[in-house]
Protein backbone atom coordinates (compact mmCIF):
# COMPACT_ATOMS: atom_id res chain seq x y z
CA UNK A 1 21.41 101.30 -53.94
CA UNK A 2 18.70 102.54 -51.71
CA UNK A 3 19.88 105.91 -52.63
CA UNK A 4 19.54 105.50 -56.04
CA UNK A 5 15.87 104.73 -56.06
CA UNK A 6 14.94 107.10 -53.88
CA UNK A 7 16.22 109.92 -56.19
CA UNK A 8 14.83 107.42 -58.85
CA UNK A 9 11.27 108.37 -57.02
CA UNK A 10 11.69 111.94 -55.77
CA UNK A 11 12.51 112.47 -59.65
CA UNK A 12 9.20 110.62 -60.75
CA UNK A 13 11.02 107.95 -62.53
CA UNK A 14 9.77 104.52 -63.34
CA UNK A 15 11.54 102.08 -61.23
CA UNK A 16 11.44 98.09 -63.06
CA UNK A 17 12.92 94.76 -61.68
CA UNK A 18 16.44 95.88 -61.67
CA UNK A 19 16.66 98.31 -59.41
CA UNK A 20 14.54 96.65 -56.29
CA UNK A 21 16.78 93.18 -56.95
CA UNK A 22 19.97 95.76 -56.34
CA UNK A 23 18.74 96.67 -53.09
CA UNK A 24 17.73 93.01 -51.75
CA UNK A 25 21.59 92.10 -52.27
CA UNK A 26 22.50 95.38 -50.54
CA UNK A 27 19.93 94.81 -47.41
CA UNK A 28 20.23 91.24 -47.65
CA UNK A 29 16.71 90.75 -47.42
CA UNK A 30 15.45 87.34 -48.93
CA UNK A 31 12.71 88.64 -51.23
CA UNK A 32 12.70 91.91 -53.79
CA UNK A 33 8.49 92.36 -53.18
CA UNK A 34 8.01 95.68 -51.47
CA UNK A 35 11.70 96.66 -51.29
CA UNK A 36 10.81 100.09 -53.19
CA UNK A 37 8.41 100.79 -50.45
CA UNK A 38 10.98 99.77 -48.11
CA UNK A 39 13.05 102.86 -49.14
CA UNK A 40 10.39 105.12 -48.54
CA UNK A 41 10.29 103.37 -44.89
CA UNK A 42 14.17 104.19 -44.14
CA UNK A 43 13.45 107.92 -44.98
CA UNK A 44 10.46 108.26 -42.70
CA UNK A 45 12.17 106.07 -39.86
CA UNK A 46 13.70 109.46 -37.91
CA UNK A 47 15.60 108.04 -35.25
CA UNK A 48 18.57 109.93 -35.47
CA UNK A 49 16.18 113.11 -35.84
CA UNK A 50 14.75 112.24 -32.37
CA UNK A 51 17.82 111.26 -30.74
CA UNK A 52 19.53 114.70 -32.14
CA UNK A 53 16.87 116.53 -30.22
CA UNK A 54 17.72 114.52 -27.09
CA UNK A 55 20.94 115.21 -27.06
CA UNK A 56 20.93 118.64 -28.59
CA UNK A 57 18.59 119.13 -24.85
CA UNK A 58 20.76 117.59 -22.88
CA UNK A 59 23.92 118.83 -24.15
CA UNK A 60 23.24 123.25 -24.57
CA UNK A 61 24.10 123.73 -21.30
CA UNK A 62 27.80 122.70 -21.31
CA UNK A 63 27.98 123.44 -24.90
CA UNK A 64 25.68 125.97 -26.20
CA UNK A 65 23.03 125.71 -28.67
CA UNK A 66 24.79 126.54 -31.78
CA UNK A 67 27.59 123.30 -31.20
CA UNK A 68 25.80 120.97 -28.52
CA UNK A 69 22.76 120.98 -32.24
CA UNK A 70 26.20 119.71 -34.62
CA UNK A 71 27.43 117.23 -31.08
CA UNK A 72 24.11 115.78 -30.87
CA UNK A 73 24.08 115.18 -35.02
CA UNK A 74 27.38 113.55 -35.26
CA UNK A 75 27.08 111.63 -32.53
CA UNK A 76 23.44 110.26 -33.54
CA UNK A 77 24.52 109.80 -37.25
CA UNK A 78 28.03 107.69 -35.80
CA UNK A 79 25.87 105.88 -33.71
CA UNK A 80 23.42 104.98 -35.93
CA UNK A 81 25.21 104.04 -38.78
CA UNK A 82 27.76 102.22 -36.71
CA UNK A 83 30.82 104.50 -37.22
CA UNK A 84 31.74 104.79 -33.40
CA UNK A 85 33.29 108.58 -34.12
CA UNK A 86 33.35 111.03 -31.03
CA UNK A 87 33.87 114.61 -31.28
CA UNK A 88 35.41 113.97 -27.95
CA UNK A 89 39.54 112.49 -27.42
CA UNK A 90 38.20 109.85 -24.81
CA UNK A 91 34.97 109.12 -26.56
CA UNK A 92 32.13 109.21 -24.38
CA UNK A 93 33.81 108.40 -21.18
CA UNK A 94 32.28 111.79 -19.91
CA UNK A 95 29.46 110.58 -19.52
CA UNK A 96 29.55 107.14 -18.40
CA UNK A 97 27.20 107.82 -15.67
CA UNK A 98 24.53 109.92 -18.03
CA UNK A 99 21.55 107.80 -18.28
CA UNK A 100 20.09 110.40 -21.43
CA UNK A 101 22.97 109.92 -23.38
CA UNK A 102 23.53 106.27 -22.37
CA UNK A 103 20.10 105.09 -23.23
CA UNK A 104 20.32 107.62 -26.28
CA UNK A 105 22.87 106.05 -27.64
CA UNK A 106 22.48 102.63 -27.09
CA UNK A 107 18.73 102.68 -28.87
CA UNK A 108 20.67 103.95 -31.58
CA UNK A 109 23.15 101.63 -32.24
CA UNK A 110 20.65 98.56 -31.34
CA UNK A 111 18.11 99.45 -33.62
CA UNK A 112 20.90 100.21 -36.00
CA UNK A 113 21.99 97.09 -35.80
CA UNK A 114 18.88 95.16 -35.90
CA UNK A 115 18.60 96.30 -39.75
CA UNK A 116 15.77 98.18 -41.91
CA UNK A 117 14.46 94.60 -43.19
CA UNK A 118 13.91 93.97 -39.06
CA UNK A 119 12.47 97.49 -38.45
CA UNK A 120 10.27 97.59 -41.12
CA UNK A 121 8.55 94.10 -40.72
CA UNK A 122 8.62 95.42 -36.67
CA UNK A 123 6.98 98.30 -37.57
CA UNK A 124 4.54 96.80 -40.41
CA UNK A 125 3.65 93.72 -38.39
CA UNK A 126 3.21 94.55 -35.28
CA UNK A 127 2.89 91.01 -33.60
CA UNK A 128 5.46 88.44 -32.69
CA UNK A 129 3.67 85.29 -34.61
CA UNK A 130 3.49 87.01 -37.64
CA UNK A 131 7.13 88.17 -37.82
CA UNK A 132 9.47 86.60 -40.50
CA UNK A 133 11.81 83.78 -39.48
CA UNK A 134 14.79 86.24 -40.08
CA UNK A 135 13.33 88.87 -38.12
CA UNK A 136 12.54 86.41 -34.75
CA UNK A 137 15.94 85.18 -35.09
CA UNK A 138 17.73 88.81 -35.36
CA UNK A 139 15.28 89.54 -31.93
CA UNK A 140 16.40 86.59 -30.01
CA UNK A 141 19.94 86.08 -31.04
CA UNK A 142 20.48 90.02 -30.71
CA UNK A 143 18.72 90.13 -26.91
CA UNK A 144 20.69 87.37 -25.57
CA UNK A 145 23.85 88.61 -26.91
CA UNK A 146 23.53 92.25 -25.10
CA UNK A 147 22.08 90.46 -22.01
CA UNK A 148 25.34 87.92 -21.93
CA UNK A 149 27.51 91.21 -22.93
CA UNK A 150 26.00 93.50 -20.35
CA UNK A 151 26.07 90.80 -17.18
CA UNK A 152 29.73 89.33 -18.06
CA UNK A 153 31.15 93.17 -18.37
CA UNK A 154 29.58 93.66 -15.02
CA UNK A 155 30.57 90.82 -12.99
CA UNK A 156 34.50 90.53 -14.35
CA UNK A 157 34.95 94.76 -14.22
CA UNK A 158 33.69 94.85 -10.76
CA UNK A 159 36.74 93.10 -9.29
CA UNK A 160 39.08 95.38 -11.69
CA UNK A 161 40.00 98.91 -9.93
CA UNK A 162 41.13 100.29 -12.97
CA UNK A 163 37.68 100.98 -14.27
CA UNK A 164 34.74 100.55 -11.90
CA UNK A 165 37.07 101.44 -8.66
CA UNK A 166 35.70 105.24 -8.70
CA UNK A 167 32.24 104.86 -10.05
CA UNK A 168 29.40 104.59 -8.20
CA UNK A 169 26.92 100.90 -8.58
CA UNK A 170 24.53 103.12 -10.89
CA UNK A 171 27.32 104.47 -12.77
CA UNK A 172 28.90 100.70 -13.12
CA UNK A 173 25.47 99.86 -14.07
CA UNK A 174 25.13 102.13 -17.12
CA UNK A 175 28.83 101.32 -17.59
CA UNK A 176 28.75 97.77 -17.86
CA UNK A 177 25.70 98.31 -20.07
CA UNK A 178 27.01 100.58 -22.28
CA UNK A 179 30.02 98.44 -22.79
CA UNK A 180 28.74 95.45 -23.08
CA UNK A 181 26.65 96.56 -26.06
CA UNK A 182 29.45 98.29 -27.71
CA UNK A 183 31.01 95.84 -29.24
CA UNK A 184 28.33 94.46 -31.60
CA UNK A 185 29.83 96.64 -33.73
CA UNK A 186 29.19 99.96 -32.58
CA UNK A 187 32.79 101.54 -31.46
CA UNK A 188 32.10 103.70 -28.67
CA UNK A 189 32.80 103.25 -25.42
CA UNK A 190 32.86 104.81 -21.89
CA UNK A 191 35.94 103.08 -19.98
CA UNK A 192 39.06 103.06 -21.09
CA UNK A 193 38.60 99.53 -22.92
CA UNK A 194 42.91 99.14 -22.24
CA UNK A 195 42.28 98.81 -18.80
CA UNK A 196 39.95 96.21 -19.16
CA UNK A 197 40.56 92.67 -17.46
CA UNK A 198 42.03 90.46 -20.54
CA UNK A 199 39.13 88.16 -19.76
CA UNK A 200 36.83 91.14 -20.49
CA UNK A 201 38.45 92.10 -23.48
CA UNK A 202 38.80 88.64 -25.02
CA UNK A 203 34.56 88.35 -24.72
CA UNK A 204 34.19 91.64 -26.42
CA UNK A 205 36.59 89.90 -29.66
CA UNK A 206 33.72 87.47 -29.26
CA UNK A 207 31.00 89.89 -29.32
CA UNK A 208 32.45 92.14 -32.37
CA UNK A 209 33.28 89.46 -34.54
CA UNK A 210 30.10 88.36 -34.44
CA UNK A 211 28.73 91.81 -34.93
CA UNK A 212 25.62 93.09 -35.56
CA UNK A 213 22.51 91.43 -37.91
CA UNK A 214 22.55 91.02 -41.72
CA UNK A 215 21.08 94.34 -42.88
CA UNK A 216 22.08 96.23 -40.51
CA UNK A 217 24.70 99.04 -40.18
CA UNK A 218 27.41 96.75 -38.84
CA UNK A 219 30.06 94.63 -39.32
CA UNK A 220 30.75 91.03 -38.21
CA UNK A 221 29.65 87.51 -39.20
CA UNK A 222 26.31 89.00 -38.24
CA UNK A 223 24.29 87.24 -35.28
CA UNK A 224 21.74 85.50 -37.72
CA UNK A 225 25.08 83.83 -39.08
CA UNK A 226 26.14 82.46 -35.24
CA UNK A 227 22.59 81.46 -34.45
CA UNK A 228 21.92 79.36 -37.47
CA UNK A 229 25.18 77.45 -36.45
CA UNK A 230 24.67 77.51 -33.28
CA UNK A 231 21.47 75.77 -34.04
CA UNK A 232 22.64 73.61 -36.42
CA UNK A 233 25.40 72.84 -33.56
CA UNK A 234 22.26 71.61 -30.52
CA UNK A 235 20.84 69.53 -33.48
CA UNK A 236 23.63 67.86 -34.09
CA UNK A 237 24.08 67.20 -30.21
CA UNK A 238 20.40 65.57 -30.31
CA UNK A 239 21.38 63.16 -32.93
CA UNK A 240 21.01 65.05 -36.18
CA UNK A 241 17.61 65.26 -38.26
CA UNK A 242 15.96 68.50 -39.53
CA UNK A 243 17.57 72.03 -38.20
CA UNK A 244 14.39 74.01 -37.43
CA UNK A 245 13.29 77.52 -35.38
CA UNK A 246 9.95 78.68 -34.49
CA UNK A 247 8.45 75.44 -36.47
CA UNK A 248 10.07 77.17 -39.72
CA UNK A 249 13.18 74.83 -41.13
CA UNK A 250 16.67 76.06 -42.17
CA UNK A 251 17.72 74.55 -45.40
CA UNK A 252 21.09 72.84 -45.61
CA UNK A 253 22.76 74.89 -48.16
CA UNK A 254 22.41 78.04 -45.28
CA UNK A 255 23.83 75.81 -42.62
CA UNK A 256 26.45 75.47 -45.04
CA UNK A 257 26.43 79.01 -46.23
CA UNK A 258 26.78 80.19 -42.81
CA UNK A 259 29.78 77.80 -42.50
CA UNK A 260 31.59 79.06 -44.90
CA UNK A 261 31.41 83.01 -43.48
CA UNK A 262 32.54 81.91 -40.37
CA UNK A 263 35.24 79.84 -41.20
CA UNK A 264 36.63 82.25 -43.89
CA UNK A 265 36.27 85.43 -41.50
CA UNK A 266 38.37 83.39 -38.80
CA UNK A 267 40.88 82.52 -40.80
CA UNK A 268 41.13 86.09 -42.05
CA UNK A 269 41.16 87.87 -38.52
CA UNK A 270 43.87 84.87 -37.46
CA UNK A 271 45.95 85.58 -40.33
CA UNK A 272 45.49 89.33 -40.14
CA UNK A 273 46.91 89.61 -36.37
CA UNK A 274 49.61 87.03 -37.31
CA UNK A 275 50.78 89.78 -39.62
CA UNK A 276 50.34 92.59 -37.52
CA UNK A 277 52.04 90.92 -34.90
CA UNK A 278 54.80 90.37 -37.15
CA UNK A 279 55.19 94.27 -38.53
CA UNK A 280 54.79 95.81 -34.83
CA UNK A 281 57.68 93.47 -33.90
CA UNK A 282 54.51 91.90 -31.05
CA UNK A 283 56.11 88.61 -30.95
CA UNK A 284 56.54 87.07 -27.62
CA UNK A 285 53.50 89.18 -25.56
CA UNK A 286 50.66 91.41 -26.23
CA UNK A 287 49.11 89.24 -28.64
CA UNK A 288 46.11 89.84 -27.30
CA UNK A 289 46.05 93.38 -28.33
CA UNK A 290 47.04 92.37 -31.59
CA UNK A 291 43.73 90.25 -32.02
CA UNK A 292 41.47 92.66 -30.11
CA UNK A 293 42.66 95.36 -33.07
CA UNK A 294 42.37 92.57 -36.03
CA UNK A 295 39.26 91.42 -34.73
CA UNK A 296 37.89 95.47 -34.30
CA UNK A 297 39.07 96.65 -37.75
CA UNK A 298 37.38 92.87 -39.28
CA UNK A 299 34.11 94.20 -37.85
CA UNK A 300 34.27 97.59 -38.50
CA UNK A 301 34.01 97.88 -34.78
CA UNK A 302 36.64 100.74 -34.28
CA UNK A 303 37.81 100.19 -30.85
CA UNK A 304 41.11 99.66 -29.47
CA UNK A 305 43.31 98.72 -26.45
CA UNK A 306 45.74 101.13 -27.71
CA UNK A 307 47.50 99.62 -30.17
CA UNK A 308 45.72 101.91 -32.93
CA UNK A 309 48.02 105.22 -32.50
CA UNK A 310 51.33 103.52 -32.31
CA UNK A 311 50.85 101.27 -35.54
CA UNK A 312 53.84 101.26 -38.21
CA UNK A 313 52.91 102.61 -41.62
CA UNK A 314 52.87 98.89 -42.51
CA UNK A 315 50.24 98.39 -39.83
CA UNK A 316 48.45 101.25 -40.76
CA UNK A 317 47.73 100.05 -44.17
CA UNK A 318 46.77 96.14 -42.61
CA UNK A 319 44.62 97.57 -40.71
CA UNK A 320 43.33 100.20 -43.62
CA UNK A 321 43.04 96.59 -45.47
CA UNK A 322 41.64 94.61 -42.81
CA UNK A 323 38.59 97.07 -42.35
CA UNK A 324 37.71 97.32 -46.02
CA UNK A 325 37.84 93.59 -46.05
CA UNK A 326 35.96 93.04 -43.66
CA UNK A 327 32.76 95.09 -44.47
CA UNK A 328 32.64 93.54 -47.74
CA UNK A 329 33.99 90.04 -47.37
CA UNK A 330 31.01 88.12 -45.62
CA UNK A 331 29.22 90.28 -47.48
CA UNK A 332 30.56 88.94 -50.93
CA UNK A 333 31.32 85.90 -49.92
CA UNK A 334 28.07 85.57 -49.16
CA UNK A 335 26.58 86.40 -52.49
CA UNK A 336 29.10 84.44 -54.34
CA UNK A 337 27.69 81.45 -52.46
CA UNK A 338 24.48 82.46 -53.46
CA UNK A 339 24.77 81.94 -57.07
CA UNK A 340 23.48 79.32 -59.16
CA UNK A 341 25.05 75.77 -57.99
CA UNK A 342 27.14 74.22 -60.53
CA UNK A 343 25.60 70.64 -60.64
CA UNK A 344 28.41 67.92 -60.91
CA UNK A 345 28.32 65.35 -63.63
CA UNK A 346 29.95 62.70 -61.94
CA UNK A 347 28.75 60.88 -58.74
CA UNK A 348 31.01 60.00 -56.56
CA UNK A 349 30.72 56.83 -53.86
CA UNK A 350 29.74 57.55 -50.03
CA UNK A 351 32.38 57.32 -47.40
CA UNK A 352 32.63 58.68 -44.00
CA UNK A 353 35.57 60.79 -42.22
CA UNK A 354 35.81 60.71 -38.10
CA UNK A 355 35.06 63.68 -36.54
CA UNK A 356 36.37 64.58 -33.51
């Protein structure tokens, strides 16, 4: 949709209400005003210009010019957009000590992952107070989860020898970094992720189901999803009464909205591994493979323990299934949920149902 209008503008045509309503349901952003301009924004924003330069400097003296210039464009695009494609068999493992192509990288996928709608009211703003309520969330919920993925990758891996064993503490550093970033969606990684502790692994399902933020280049519930529950959730603990954040309150019908997404999207990664367990005859062990590949393909994460290569051709197509699901499912689900409420005519009595 964003496409669209900006060939709509580069070709001087007139754009009217239709077009800039088509690209707040693509971005998800809450209001069409200044969403045309907002397309002009994504073209100037050149990160993955500036990070193909980085790497293109960093990378001409094991490659050469001529390919380390296509590496460093790839690798920026795939990171940027999410894709979590290496020109390289074990990824970036190569460089899990690099600190240019770490912090390369990483800014690429994070800002990727914060979403234009973020970026642009970053960038147009300027100041924290004056930020929208989506954007503040996106910040906070997004920080804490890279800070919780970066120190629990660090402080499990360093008592497994399979993967920090032979690298040095800065190298661990930028490797527990690295990986515990990763999963919001991004796909590329820099240890071999199947010789992970299971306890590792099974917080990185955490961290790429919930994925990255709405708008953004990734997959997942999305984080503003988790924190409005999660919200919603310490209320509740408090005794109930208005769900608010940074003195702005969140409407029931997104609590409930929210909900929904989550609830669906677990009960579609569950069911998925429960059939991939069943088609790669993983029965009695492994299951948690199984889910770490459900939960990946669900998010459009793209990493794997290692199931990925030996799949069936029944798997192969779940999986095929699974990851075109999941970028549009909370997505649609979503903005079926967002259409007009169908009041009821009839009134039913109060009653109340124990919980817990």
């Amino acid at each position: 949709m964003t496409l669209g209008v900006m060939v709509a503008i580069i070709l001087g045509k007139r754009i009217g209400l239709k077009q800039p309503l088509l690209i707040q349901q693509a971005t998800n952003s809450s209001s069409a005003q200044g969403l045309v301009r907002l397309s002009l924004y994504i073209v100037l924003i050149a990160f993955e210009a500036l990070a193909t330069l980085v790497l293109t400097l960093r990378w001409h003296n094991e490659l050469g010019w001529g390919q380390a210039l296509y590496y460093a464009v790839f690798h920026s695009v795939s990171a940027f957009n999410y894709a979590g494609f290496s020109l390289w068999s074990d990824s970036l493992s190569p460089f899990v000590g690099d600190p240019v192509v770490n912090l390369t990288v990483i800014t690429l996928f994070i800002i990727g992952g914060l979403g234009y709608i973020v970026i642009v009211d970053l960038f147009r703003k300027r100041s924290w107070k004056k930020l929208s309520l989506h954007s503040k969330i996106v910040l906070i919920g997004s920080s804490s989860l890279y800070l919780a993925g970066f120190v629990t990758i660090f402080l499990l891996e360093n008592w497994n020898p399979s993967t920090f064993a032979d690298l040095t503490f800065g190298e661990r550093i930028w490797a527990a970094l690295f990986q515990g970033t990763t999963p919001r969606s991004s796909g590329f990684n820099t240890i071999d992720i199947g010789s992970m502790l299971a306890t590792s692994q099974f917080f990185m399902i955490i961290l790429m189901f919930i994925g990255a933020s709405s708008g953004g280049t990734g997959g997942g519930i999305k984080v503003n999803t988790f924190v409005v529950l999660v919200l919603a959730t310490i209320q509740t603990f408090r005794g109930g009464g208005q769900i608010h954040a940074f003195e702005r309150k969140i409407t029931e019908e997104t609590v409930m909205r929210a909900l929904a997404v989550v609830l669906s999207s677990l009960a579609f990664v569950l069911g998925i591994a429960i059939l991939l367990s069943i088609s790669e005859g993983i029965l009695e062990n492994h299951f948690l493979d199984v889910l770490f590949e459900a939960t990946s393909a669900f998010s459009t994460t793209g990493l794997s323990m290692g199931l990925t290569s030996e799949l069936s051709v029944s798997g192969k197509i779940i999986i095929i299934f699974t990851m075109f699901a999941g970028r549009l499912g909370p997505l649609t689900l979503a903005f079926a949920l967002a259409q007009k409420k169908r009041t009821s005519k009839i009134g039913y009595a109060e009653d109340h149902v124990l919980i817990g």
